[in-house]
N, C-alpha and C. Protein backbone atom coordinates (compact mmCIF):
# COMPACT_ATOMS: atom_id res chain seq x y z
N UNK A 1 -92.92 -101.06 22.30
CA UNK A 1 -91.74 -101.60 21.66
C UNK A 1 -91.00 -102.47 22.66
N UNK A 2 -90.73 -103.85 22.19
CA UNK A 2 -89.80 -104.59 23.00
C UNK A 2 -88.46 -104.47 22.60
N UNK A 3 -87.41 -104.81 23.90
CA UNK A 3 -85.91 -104.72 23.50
C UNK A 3 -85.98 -106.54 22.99
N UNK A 4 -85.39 -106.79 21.95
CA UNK A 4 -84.88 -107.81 21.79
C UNK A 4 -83.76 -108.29 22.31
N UNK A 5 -83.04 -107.71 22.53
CA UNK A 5 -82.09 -108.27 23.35
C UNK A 5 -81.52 -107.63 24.53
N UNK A 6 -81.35 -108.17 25.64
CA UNK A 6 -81.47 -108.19 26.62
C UNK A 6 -80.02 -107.81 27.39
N UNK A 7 -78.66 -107.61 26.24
CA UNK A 7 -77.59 -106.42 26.83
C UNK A 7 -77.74 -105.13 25.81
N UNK A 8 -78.96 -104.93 25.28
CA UNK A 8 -78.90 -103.71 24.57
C UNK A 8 -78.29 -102.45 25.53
N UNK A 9 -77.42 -101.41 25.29
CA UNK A 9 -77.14 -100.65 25.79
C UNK A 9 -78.46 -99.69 26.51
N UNK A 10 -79.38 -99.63 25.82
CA UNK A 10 -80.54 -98.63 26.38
C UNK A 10 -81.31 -99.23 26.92
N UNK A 11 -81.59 -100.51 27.01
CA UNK A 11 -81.76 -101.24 28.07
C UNK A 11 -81.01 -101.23 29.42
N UNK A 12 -79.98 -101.39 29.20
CA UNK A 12 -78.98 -101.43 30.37
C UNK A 12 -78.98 -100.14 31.19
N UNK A 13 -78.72 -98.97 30.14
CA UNK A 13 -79.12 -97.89 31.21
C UNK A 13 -80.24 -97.26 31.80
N UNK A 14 -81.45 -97.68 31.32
CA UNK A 14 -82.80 -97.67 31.92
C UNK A 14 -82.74 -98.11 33.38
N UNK A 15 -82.34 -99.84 33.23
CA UNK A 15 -82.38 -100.67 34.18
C UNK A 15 -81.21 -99.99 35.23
N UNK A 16 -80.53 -99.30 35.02
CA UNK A 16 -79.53 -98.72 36.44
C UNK A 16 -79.99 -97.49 36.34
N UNK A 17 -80.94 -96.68 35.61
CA UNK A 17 -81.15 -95.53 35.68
C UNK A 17 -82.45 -95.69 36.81
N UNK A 18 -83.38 -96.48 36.49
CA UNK A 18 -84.51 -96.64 37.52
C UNK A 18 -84.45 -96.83 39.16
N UNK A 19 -82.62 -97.23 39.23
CA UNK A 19 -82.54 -97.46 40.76
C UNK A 19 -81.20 -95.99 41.03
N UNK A 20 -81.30 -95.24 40.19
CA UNK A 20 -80.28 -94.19 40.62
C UNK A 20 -80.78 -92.92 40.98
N UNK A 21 -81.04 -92.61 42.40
CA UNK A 21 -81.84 -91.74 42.46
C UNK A 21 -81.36 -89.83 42.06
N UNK A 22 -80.19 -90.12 41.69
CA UNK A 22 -79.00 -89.17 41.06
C UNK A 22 -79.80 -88.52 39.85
N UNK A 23 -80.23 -89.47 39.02
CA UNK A 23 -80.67 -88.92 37.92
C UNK A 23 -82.00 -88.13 38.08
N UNK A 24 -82.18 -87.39 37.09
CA UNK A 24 -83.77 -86.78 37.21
C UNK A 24 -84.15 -87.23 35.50
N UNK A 25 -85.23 -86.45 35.13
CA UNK A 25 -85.61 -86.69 33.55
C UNK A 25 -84.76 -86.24 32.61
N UNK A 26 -84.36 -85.04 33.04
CA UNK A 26 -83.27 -84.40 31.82
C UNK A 26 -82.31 -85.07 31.33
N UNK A 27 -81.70 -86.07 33.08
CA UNK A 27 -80.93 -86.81 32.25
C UNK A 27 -80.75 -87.72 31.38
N UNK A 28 -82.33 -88.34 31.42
CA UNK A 28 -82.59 -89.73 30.76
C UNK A 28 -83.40 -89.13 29.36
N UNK A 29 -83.22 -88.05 29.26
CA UNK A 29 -83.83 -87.07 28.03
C UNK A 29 -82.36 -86.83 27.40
N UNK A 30 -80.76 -86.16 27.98
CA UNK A 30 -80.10 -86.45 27.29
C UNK A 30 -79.57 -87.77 27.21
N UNK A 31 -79.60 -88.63 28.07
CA UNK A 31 -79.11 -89.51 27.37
C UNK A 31 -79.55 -90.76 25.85
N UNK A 32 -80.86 -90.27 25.92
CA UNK A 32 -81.45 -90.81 24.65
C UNK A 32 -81.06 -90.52 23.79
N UNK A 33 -81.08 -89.28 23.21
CA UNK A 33 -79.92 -88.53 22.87
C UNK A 33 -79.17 -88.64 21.93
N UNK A 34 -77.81 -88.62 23.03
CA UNK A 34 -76.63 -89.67 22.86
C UNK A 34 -76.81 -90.49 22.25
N UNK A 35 -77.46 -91.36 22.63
CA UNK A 35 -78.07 -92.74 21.85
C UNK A 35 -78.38 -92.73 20.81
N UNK A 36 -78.93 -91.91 20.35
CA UNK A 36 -79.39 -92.18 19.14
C UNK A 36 -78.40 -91.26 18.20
N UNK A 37 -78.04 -90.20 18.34
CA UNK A 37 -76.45 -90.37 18.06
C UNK A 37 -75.78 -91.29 18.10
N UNK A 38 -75.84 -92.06 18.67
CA UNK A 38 -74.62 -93.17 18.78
C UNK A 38 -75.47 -94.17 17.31
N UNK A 39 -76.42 -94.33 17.59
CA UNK A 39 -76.83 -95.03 16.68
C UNK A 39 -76.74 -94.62 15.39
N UNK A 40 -77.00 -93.46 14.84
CA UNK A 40 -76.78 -93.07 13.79
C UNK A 40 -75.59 -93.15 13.00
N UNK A 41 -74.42 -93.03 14.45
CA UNK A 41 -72.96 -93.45 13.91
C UNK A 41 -72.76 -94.84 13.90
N UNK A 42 -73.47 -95.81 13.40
CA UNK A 42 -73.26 -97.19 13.57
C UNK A 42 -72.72 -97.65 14.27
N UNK A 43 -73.35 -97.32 15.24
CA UNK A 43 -73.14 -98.40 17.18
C UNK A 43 -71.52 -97.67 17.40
N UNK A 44 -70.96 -96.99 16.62
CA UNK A 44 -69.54 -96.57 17.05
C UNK A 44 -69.31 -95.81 17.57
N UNK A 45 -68.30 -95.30 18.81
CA UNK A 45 -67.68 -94.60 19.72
C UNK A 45 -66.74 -94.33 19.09
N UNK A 46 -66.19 -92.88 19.11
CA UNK A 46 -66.78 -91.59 19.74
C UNK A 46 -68.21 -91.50 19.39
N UNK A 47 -68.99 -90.44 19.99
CA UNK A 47 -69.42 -89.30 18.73
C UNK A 47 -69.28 -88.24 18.72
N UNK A 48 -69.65 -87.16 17.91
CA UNK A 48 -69.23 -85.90 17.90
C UNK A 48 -70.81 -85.08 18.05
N UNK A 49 -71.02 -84.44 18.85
CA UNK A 49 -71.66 -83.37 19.48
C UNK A 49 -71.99 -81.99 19.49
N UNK A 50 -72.28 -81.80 19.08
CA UNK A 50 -72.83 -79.79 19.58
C UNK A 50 -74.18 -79.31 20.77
N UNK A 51 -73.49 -78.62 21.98
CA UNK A 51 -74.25 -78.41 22.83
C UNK A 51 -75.58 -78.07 21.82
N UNK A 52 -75.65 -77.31 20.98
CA UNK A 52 -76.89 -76.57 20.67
C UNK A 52 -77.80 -78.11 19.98
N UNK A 53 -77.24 -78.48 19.32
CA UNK A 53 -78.32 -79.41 18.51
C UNK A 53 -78.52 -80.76 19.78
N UNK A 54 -77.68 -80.89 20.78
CA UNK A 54 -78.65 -82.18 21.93
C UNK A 54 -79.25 -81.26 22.51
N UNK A 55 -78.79 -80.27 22.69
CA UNK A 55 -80.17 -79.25 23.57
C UNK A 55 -81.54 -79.32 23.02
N UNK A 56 -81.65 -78.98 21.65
CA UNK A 56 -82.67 -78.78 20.97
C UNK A 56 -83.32 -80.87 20.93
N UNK A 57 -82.70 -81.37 20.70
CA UNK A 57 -83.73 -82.51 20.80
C UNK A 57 -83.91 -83.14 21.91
N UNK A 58 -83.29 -82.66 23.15
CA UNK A 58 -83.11 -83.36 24.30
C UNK A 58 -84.21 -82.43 24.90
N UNK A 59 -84.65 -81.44 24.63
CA UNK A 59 -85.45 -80.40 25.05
C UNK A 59 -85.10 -79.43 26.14
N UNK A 60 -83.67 -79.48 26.53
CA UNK A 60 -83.34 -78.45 27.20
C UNK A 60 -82.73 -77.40 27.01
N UNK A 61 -83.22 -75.81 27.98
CA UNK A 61 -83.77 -74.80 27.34
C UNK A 61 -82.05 -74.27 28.45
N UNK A 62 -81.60 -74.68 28.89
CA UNK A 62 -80.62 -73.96 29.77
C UNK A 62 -79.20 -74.31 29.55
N UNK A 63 -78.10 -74.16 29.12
CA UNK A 63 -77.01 -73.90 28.93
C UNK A 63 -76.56 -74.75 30.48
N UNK A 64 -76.75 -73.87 31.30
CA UNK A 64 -76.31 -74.58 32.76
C UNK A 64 -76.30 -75.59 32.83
N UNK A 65 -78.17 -76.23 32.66
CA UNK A 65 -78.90 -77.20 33.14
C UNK A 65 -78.19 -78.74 32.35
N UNK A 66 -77.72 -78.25 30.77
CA UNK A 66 -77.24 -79.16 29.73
C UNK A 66 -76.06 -79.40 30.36
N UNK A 67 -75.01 -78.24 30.53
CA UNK A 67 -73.73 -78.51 31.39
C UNK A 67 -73.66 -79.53 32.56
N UNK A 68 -74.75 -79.03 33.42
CA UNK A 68 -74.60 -79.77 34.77
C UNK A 68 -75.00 -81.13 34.49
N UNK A 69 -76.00 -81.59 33.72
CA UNK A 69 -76.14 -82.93 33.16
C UNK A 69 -75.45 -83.68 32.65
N UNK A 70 -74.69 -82.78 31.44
CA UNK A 70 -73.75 -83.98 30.98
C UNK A 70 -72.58 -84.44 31.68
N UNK A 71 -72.01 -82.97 32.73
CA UNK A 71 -71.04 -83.42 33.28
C UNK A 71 -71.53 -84.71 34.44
N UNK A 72 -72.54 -84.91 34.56
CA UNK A 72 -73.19 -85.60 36.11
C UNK A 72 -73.03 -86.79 35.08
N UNK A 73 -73.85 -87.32 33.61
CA UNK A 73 -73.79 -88.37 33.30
C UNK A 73 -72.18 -88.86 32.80
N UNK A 74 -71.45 -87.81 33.05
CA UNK A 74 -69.68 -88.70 33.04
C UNK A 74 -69.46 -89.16 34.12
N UNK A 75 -69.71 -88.26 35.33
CA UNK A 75 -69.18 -88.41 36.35
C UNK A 75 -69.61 -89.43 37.15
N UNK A 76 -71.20 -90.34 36.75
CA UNK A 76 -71.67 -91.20 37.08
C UNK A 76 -71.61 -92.41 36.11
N UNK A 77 -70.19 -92.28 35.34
CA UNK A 77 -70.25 -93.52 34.75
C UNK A 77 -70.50 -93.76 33.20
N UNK A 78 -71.89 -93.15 33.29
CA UNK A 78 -73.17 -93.83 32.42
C UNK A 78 -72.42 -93.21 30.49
N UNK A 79 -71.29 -92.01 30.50
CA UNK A 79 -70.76 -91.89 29.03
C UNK A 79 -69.50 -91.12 29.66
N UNK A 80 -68.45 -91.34 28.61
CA UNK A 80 -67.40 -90.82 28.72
C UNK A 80 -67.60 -89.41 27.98
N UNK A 81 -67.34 -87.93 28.51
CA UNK A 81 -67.65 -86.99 27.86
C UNK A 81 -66.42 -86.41 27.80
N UNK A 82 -65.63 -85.62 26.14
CA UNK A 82 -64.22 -85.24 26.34
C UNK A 82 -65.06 -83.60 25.71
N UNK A 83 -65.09 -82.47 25.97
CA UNK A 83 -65.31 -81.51 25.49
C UNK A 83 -64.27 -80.32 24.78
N UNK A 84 -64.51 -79.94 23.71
CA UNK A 84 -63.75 -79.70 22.47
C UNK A 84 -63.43 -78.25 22.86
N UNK A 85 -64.50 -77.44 23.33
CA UNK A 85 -64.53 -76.05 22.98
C UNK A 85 -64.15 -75.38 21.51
N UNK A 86 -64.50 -76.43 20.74
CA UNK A 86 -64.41 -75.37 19.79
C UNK A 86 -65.27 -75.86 18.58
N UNK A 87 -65.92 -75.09 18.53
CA UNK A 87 -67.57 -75.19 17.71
C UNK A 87 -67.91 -75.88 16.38
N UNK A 88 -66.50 -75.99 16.00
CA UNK A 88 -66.74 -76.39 14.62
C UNK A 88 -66.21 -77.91 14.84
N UNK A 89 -65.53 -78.29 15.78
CA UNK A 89 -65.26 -79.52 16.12
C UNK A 89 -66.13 -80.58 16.81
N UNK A 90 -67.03 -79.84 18.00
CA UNK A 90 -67.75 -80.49 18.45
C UNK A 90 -67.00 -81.05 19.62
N UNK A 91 -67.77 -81.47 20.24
CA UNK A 91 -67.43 -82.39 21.94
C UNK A 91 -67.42 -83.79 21.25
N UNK A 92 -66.53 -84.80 22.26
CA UNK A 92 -66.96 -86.28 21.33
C UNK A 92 -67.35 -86.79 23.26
N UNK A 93 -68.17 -88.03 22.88
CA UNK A 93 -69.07 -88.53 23.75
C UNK A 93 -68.74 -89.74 23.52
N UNK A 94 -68.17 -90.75 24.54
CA UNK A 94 -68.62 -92.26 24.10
C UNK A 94 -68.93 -92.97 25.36
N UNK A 95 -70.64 -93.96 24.67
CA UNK A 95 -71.49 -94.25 25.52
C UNK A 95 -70.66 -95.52 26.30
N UNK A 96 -70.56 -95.79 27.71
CA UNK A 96 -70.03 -96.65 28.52
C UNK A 96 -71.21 -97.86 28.65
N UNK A 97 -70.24 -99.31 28.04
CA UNK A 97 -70.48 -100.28 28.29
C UNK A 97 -69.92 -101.38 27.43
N UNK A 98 -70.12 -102.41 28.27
CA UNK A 98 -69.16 -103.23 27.34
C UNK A 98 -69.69 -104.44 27.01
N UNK A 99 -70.97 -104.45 26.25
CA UNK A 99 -71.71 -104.91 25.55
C UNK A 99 -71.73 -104.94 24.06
N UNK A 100 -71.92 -106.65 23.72
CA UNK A 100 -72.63 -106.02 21.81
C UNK A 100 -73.65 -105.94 21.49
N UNK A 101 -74.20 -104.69 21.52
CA UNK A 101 -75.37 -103.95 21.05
C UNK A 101 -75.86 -104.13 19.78
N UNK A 102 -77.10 -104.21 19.70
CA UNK A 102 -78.22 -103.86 18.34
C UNK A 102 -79.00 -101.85 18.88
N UNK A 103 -78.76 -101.86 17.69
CA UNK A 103 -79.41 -100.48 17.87
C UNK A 103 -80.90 -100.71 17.77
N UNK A 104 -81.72 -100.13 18.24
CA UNK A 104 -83.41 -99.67 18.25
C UNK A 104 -83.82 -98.92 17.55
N UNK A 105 -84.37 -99.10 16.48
CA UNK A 105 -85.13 -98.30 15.59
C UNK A 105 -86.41 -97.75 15.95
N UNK A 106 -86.41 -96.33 16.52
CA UNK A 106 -87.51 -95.46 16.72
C UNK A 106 -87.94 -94.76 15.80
N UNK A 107 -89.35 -95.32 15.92
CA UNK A 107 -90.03 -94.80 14.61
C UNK A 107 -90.60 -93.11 14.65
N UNK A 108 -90.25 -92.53 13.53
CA UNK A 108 -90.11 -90.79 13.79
C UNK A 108 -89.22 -90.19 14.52
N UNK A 109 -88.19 -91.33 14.73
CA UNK A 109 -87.12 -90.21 15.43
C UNK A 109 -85.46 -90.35 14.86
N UNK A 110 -85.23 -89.54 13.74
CA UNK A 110 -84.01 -89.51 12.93
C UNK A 110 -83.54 -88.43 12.45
């Protein structure tokens, strides 16, 4: 799959994710994520979140491991994370950049 355009947001964070040696896979596992959350909400910021359901498609199995990630991808910039604590509300997330984006349509993944 090619990006068509060339400030796509998931483009952009690939391209600073490949030189950040900060990140590992998990993070570029949640932050897809996100993304596609974000996409689903029509390119719009916030979104709204539940640890359990990005765990489950992000594929991580640890509570900690999800914690320590998302807080690392605020703290490095890459999404603004505000956390709710309270379950029925959800955490809201909004992805950093200041680009106009086209979303990417991945096929089998919705």
């Amino acid at each position: 799959m090619q990006v068509e355009d060339s400030n796509d947001i998931l483009a952009t964070f690939f391209h600073a994710a490949k030189n950040d040696l900060r990140l590992s896979a998990t993070h570029v596992s949640l932050y897809f994520v996100l993304y596609r959350y974000w996409c689903i909400n029509n390119n719009q910021n916030p979104i709204s979140i539940t640890r359990r359901g990005v765990m489950k498609l992000a594929k991580i199995k640890s509570i900690a491991t999800y914690t320590k990630c998302i807080y690392q991808l605020n703290n490095f910039g890459y999404i603004t994370y505000v956390p709710s604590y309270n379950p029925a509300k959800g955490s809201e997330v909004y992805l950093n950049s200041d680009y106009s984006l086209k979303c990417l349509v991945v096929k089998g993944f919705s």
